[in-house]
C-alpha atoms as a PDB file:
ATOM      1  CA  UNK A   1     111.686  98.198 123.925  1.00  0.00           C
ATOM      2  CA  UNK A   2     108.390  97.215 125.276  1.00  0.00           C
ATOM      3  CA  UNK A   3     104.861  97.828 125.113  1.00  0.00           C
ATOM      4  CA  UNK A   4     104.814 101.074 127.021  1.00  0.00           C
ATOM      5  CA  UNK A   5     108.218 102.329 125.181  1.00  0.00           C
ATOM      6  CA  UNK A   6     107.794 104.814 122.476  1.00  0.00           C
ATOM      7  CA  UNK A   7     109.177 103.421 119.092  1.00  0.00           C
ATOM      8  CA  UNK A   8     113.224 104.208 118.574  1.00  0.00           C
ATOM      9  CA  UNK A   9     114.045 107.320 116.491  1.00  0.00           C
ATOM     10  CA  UNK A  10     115.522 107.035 112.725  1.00  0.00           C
ATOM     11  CA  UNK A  11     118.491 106.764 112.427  1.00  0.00           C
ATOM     12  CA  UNK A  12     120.741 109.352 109.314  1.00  0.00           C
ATOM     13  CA  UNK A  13     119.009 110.166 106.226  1.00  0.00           C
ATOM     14  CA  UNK A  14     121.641 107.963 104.151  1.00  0.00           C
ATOM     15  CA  UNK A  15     120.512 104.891 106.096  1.00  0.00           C
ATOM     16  CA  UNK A  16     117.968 102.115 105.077  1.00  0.00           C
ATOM     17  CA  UNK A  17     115.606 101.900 101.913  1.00  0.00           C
ATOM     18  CA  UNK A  18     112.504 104.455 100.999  1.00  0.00           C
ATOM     19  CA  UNK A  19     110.012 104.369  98.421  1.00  0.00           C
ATOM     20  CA  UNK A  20     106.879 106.166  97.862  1.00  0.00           C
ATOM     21  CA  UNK A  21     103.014 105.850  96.323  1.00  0.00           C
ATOM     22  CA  UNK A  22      99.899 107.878  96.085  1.00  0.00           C
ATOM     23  CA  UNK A  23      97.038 106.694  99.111  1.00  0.00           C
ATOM     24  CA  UNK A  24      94.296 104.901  96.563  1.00  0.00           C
ATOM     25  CA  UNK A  25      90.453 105.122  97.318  1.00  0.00           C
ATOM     26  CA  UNK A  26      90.524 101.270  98.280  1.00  0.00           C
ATOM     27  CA  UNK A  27      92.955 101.592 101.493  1.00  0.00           C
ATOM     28  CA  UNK A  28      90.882 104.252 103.323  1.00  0.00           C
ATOM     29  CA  UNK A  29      87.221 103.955 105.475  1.00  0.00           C
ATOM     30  CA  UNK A  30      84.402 106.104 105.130  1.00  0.00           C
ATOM     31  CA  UNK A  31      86.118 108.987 106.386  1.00  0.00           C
ATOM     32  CA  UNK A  32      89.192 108.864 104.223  1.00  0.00           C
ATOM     33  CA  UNK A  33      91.664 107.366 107.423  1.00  0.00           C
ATOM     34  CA  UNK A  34      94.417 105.446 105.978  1.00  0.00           C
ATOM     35  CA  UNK A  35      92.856 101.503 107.323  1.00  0.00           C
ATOM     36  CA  UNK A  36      95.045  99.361 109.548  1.00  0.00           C
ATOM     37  CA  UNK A  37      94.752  96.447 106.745  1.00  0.00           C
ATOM     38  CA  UNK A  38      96.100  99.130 104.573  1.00  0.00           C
ATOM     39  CA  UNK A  39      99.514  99.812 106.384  1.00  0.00           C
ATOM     40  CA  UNK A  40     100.058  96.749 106.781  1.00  0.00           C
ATOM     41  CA  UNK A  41     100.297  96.370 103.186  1.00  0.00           C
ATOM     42  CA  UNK A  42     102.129  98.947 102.686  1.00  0.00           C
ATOM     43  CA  UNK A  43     104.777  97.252 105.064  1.00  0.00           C
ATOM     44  CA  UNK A  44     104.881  93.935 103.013  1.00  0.00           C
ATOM     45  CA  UNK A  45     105.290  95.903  99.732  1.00  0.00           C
ATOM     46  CA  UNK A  46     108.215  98.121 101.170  1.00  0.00           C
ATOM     47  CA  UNK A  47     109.561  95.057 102.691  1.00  0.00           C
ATOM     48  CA  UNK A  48     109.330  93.084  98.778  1.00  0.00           C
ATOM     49  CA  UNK A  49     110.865  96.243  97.513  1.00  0.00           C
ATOM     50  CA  UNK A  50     113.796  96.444  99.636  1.00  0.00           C
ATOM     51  CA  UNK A  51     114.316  92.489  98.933  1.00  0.00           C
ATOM     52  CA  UNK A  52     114.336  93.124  95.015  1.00  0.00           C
ATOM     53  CA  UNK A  53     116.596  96.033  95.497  1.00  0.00           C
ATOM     54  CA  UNK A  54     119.493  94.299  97.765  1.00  0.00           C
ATOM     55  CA  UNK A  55     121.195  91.170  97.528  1.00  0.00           C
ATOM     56  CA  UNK A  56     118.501  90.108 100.604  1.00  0.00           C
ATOM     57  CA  UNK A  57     116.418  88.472  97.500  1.00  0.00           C
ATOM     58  CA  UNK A  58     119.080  85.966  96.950  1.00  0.00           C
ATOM     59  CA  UNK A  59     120.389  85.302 100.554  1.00  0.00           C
ATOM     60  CA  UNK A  60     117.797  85.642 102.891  1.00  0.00           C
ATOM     61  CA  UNK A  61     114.534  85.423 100.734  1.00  0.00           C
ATOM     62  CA  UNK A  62     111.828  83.644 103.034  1.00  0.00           C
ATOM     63  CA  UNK A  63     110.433  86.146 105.748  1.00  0.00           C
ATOM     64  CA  UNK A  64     108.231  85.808 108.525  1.00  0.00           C
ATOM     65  CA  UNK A  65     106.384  88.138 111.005  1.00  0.00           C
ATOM     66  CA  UNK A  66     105.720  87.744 114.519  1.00  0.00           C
ATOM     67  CA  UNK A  67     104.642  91.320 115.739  1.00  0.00           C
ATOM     68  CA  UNK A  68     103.969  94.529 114.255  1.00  0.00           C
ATOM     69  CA  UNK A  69     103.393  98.083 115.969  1.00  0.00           C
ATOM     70  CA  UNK A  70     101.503 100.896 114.182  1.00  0.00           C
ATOM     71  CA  UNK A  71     101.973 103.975 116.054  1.00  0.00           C
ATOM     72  CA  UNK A  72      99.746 106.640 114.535  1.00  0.00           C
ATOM     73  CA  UNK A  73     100.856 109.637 115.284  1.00  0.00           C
ATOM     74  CA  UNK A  74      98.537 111.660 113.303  1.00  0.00           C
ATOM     75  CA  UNK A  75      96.617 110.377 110.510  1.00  0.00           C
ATOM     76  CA  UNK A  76      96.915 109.720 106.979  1.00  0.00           C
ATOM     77  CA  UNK A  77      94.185 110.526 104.678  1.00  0.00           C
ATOM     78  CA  UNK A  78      93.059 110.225 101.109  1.00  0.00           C
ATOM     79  CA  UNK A  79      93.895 111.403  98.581  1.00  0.00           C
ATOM     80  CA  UNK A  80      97.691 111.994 100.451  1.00  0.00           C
ATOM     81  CA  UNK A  81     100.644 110.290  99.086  1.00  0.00           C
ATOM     82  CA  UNK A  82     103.072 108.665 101.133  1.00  0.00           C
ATOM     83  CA  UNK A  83     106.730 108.528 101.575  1.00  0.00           C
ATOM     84  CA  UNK A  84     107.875 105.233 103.473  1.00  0.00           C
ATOM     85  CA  UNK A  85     111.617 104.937 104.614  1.00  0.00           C
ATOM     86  CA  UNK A  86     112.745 101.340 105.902  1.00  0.00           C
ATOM     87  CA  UNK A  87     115.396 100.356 108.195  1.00  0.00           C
ATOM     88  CA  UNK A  88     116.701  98.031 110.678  1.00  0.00           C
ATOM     89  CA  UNK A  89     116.294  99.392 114.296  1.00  0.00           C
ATOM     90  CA  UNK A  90     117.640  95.993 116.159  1.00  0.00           C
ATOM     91  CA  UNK A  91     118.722  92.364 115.365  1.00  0.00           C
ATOM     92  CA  UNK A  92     120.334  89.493 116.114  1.00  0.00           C
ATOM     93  CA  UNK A  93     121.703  86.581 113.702  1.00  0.00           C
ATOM     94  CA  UNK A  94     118.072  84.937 112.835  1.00  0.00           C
ATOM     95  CA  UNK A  95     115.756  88.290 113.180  1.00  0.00           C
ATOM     96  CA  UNK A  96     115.267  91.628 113.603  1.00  0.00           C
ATOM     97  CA  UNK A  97     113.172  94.842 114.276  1.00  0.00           C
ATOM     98  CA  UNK A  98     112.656  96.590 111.124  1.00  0.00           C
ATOM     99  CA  UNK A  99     111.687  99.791 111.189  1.00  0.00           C
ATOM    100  CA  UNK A 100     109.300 101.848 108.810  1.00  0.00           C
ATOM    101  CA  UNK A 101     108.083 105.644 109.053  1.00  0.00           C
ATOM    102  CA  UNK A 102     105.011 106.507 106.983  1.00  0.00           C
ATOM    103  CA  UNK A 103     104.548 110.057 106.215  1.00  0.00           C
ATOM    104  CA  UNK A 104     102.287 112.086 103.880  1.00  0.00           C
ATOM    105  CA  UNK A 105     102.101 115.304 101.646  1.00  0.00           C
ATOM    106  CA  UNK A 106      99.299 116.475 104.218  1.00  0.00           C
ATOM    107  CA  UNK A 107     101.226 116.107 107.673  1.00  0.00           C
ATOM    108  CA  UNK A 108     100.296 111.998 108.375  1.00  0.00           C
ATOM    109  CA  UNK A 109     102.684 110.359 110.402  1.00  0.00           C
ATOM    110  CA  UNK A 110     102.645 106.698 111.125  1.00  0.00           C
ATOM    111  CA  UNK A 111     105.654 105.148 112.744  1.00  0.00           C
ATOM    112  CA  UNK A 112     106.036 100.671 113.091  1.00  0.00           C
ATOM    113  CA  UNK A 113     108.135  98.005 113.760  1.00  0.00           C
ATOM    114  CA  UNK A 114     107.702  94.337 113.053  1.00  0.00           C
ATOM    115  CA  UNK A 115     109.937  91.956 114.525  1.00  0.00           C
ATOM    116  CA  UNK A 116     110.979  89.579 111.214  1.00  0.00           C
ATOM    117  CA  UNK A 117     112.632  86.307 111.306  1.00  0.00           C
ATOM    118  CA  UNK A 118     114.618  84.830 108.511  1.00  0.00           C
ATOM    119  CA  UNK A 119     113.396  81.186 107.691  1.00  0.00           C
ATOM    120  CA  UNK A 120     114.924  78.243 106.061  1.00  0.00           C
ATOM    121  CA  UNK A 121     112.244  77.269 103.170  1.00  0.00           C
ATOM    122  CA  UNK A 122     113.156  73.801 103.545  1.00  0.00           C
ATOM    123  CA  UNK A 123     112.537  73.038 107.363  1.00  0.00           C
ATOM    124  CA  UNK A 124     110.550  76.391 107.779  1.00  0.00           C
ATOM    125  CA  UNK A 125     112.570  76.778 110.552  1.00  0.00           C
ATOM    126  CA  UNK A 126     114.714  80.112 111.710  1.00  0.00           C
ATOM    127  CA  UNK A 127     117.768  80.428 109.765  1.00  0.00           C
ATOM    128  CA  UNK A 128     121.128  82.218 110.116  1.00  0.00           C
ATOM    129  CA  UNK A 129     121.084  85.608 107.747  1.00  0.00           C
ATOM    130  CA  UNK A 130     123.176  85.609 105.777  1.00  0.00           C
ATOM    131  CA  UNK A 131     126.758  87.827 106.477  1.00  0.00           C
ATOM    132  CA  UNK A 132     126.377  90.413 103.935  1.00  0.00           C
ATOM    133  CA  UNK A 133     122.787  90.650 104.920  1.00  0.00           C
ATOM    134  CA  UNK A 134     123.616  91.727 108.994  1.00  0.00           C
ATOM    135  CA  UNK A 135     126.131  93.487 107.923  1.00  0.00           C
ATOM    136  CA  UNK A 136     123.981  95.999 105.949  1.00  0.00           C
ATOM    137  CA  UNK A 137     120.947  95.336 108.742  1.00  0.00           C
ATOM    138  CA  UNK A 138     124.074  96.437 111.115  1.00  0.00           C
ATOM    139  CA  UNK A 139     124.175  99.632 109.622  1.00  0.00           C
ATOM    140  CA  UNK A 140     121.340 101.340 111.412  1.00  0.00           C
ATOM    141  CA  UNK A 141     120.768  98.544 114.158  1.00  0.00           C
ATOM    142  CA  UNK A 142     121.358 100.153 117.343  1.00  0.00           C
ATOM    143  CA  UNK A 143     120.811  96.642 119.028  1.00  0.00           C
ATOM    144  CA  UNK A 144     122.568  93.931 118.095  1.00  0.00           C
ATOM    145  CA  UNK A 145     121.749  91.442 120.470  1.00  0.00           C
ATOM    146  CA  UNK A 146     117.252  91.135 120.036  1.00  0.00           C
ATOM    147  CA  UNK A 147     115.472  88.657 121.687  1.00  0.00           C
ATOM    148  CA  UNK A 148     111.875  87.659 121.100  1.00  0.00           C
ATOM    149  CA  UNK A 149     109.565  88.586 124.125  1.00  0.00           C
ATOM    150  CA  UNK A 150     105.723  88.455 123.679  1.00  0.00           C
ATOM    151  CA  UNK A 151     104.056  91.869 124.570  1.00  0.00           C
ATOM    152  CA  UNK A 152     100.400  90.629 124.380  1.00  0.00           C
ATOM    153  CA  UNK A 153     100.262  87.685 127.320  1.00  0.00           C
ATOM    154  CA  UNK A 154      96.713  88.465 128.826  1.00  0.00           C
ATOM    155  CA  UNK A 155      94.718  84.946 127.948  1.00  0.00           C
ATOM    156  CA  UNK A 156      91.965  84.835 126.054  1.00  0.00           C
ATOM    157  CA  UNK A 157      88.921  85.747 128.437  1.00  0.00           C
ATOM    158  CA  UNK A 158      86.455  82.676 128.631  1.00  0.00           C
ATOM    159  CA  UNK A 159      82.990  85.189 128.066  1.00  0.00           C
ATOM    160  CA  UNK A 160      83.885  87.968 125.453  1.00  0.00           C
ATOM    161  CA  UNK A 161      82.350  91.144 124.403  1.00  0.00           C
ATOM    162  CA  UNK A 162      81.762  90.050 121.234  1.00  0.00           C
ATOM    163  CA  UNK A 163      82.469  86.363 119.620  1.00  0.00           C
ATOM    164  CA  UNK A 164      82.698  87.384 116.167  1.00  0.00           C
ATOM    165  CA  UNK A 165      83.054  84.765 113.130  1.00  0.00           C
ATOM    166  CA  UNK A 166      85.677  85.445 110.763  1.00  0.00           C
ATOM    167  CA  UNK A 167      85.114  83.528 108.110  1.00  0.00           C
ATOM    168  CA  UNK A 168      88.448  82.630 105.884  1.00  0.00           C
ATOM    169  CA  UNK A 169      88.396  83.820 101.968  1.00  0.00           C
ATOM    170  CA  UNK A 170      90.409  82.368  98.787  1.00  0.00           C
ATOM    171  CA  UNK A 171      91.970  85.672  98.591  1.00  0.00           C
ATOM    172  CA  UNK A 172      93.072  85.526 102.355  1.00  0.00           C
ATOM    173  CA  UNK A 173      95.143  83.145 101.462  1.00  0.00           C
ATOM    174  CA  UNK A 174      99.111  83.613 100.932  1.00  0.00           C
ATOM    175  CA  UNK A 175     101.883  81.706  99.355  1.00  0.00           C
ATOM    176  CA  UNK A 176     102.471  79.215 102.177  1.00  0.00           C
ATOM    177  CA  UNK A 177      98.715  78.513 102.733  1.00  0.00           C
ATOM    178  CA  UNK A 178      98.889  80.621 105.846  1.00  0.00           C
ATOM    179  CA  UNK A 179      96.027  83.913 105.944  1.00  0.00           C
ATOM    180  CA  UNK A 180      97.826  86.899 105.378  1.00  0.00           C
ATOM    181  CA  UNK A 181      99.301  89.016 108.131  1.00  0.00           C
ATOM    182  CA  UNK A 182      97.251  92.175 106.887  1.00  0.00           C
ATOM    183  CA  UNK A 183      93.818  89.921 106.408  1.00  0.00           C
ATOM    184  CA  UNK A 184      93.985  89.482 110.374  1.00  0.00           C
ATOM    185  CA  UNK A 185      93.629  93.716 110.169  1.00  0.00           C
ATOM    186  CA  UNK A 186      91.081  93.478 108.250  1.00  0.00           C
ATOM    187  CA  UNK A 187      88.685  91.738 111.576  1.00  0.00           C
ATOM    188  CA  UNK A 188      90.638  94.896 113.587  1.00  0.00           C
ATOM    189  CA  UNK A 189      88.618  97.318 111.429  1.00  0.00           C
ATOM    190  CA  UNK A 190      85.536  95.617 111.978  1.00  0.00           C
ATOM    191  CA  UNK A 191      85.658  96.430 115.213  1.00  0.00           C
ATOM    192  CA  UNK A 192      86.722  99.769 115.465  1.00  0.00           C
ATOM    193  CA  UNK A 193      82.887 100.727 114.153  1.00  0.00           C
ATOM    194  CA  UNK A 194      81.931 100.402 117.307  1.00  0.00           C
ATOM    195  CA  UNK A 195      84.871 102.001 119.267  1.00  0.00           C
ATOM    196  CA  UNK A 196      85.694 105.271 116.990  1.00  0.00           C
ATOM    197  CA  UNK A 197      86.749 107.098 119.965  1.00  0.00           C
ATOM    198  CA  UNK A 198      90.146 104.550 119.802  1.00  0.00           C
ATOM    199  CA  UNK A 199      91.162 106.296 116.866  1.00  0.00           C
ATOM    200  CA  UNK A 200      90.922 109.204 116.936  1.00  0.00           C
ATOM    201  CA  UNK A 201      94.157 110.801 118.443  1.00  0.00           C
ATOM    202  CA  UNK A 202      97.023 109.480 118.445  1.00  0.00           C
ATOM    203  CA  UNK A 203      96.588 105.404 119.046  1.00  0.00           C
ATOM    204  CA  UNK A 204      99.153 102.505 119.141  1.00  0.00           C
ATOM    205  CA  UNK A 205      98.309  98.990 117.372  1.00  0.00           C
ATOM    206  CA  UNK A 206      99.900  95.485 118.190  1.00  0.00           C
ATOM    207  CA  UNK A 207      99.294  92.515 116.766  1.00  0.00           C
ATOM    208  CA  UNK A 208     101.767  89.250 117.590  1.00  0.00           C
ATOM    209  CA  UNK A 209     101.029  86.140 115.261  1.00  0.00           C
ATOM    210  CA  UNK A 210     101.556  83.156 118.127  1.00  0.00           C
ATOM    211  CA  UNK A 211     100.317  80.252 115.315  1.00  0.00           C
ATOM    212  CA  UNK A 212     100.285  80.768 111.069  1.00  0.00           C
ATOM    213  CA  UNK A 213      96.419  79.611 110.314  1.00  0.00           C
ATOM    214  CA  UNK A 214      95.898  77.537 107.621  1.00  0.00           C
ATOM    215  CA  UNK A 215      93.619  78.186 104.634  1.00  0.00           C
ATOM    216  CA  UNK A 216      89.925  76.415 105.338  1.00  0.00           C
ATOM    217  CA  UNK A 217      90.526  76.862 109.264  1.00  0.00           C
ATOM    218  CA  UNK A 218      87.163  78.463 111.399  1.00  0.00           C
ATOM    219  CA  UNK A 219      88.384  82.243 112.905  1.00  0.00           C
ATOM    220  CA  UNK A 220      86.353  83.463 115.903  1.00  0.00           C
ATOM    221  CA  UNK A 221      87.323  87.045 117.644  1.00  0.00           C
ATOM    222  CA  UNK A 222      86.596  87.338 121.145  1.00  0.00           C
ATOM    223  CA  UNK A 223      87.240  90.774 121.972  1.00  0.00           C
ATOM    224  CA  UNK A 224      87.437  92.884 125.565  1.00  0.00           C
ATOM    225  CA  UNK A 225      86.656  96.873 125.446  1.00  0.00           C
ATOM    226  CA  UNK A 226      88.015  98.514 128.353  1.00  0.00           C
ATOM    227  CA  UNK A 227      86.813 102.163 128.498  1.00  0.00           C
ATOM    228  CA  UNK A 228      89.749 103.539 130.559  1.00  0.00           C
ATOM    229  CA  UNK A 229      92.986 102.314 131.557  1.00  0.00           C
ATOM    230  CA  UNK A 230      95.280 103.430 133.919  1.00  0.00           C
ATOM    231  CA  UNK A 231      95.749 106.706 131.812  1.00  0.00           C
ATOM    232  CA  UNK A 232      91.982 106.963 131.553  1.00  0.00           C
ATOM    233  CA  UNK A 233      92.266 106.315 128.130  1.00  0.00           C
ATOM    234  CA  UNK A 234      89.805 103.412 126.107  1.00  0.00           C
ATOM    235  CA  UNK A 235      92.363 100.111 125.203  1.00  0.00           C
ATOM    236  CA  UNK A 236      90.509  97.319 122.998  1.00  0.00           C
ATOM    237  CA  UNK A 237      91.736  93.735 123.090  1.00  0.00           C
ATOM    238  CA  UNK A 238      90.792  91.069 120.300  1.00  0.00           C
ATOM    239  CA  UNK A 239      91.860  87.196 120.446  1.00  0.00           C
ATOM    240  CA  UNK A 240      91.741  85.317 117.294  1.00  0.00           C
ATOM    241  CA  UNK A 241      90.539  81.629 117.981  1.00  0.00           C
ATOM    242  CA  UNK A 242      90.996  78.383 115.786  1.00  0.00           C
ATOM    243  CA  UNK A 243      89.148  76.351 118.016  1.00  0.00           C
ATOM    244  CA  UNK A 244      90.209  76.703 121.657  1.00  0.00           C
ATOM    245  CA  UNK A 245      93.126  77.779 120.362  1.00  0.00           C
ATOM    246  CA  UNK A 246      94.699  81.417 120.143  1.00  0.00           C
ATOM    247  CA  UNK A 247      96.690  81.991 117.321  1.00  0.00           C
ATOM    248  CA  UNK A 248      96.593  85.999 117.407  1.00  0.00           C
ATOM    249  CA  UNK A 249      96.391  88.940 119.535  1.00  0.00           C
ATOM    250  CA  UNK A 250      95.721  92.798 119.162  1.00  0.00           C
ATOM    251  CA  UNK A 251      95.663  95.629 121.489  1.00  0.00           C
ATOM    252  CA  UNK A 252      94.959  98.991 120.678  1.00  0.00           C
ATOM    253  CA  UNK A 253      95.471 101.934 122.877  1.00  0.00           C
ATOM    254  CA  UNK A 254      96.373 105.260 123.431  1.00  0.00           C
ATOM    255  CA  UNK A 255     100.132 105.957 122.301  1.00  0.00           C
ATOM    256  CA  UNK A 256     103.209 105.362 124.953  1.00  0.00           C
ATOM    257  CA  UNK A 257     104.468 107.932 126.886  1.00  0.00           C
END
């Protein structure tokens, strides 16, 4: 799969783990659209769940993300509630592409993937998973051979758009004293004020995490809005900087294919 690849299709109904919750006032905008920052919750509370609820929580606790994809197909609103359904989609013996489909009582659709790797808590290194865990991943995979290739290469431009602080809260902060995959979302939104027209059709989000950024570290977002691509369609671009360093990248644009 790449960037300009739709998303691969579920697999049986018997395969992977689902759970559901009611949309709450506090993940939505002012218009009642289910926020980026949101979903990505939602993915690190199905993916908890699915730990507690498998033998993953003893064998292959530690987690880490490198890229998620939020296709939204059509929206999800408040007051909806959602049904999410989790599976493996592709993997190899450290990581994989997990799968979740987010769909609501009022039509919603939301289809991602986030590449995972399996980490040693000791060296924080990638780790082996464990053989019970890839053979239930196996179950659904239809790939078992994933390697990691970066989508989001363009460099950070040297003049931006917008240079946007983004200052770093106590609450940003995770267990490892990294900021929280969904905070980075969270700077996504904040930009989407000013583009609306990204949003709303159908619209695919990518974010790939190239450094973890420590609590107390300075975030700047240089950003690029292109009003038409080669489809004619508006595709925004956001680098998060530590310095002259880029430790994150985003692209939104219209959906593949």
């Amino acid at each position: 799969m790449s960037l300009d690849q739709p998303l691969t299709p579920p697999p049986g109904p018997e395969l992977g783990f689902a759970s559901a919750w009611p949309v709450r006032a506090g993940d939505v905008d002012p218009y009642n659209r289910l926020r980026f920052d949101a979903v990505a919750r939602y993915l690190q509370d199905i993916a908890w769940e699915n730990l507690q609820a498998t033998d993953f929580a003893r064998s292959d606790p530690f987690w880490i993300v490198r890229r998620t994809v939020i296709d939204v197909v059509r929206p999800i609103e408040w007051p909806d509630r959602v049904s999410l359904r989790r599976w493996c989609s592709a993997l190899s013996t450290r990581w994989t592409n997990m799968r979740v489909r987010i769909t609501s009582d009022g039509g919603g659709l939301i289809d991602t993937e986030g590449f995972w790797i399996n980490i040693n808590e000791s060296t924080n290194m990638p780790t082996r998973i464990s053989d019970d865990g890839l053979a239930w991943l196996g179950k659904s995979a239809g790939e078992k051979r994933l390697r990691w290739r970066p989508w989001l290469v363009d460099p950070a431009p040297p003049e931006s758009d917008t240079d946007l602080p983004f200052p770093v809260r106590a609450t940003d902060i995770d267990q490892l004293n990294h900021v929280n995959n969904a905070v980075y979302w969270q700077a996504v939104e904040q930009f989407l004020v000013d583009h609306p027209k990204l949003v709303a059709g159908g619209h695919r989000a990518v974010i790939e995490y190239a450094e973890p950024v420590l609590a107390r570290a300075h975030i700047s977002v240089r950003s690029r809005y292109e009003p038409g691509d080669r489809s004619g369609q508006p595709v925004l671009r956001l680098w998060f900087m530590v310095g002259d360093t880029v430790t994150t990248v985003v692209r939104i644009g219209p959906l593949p294919g």
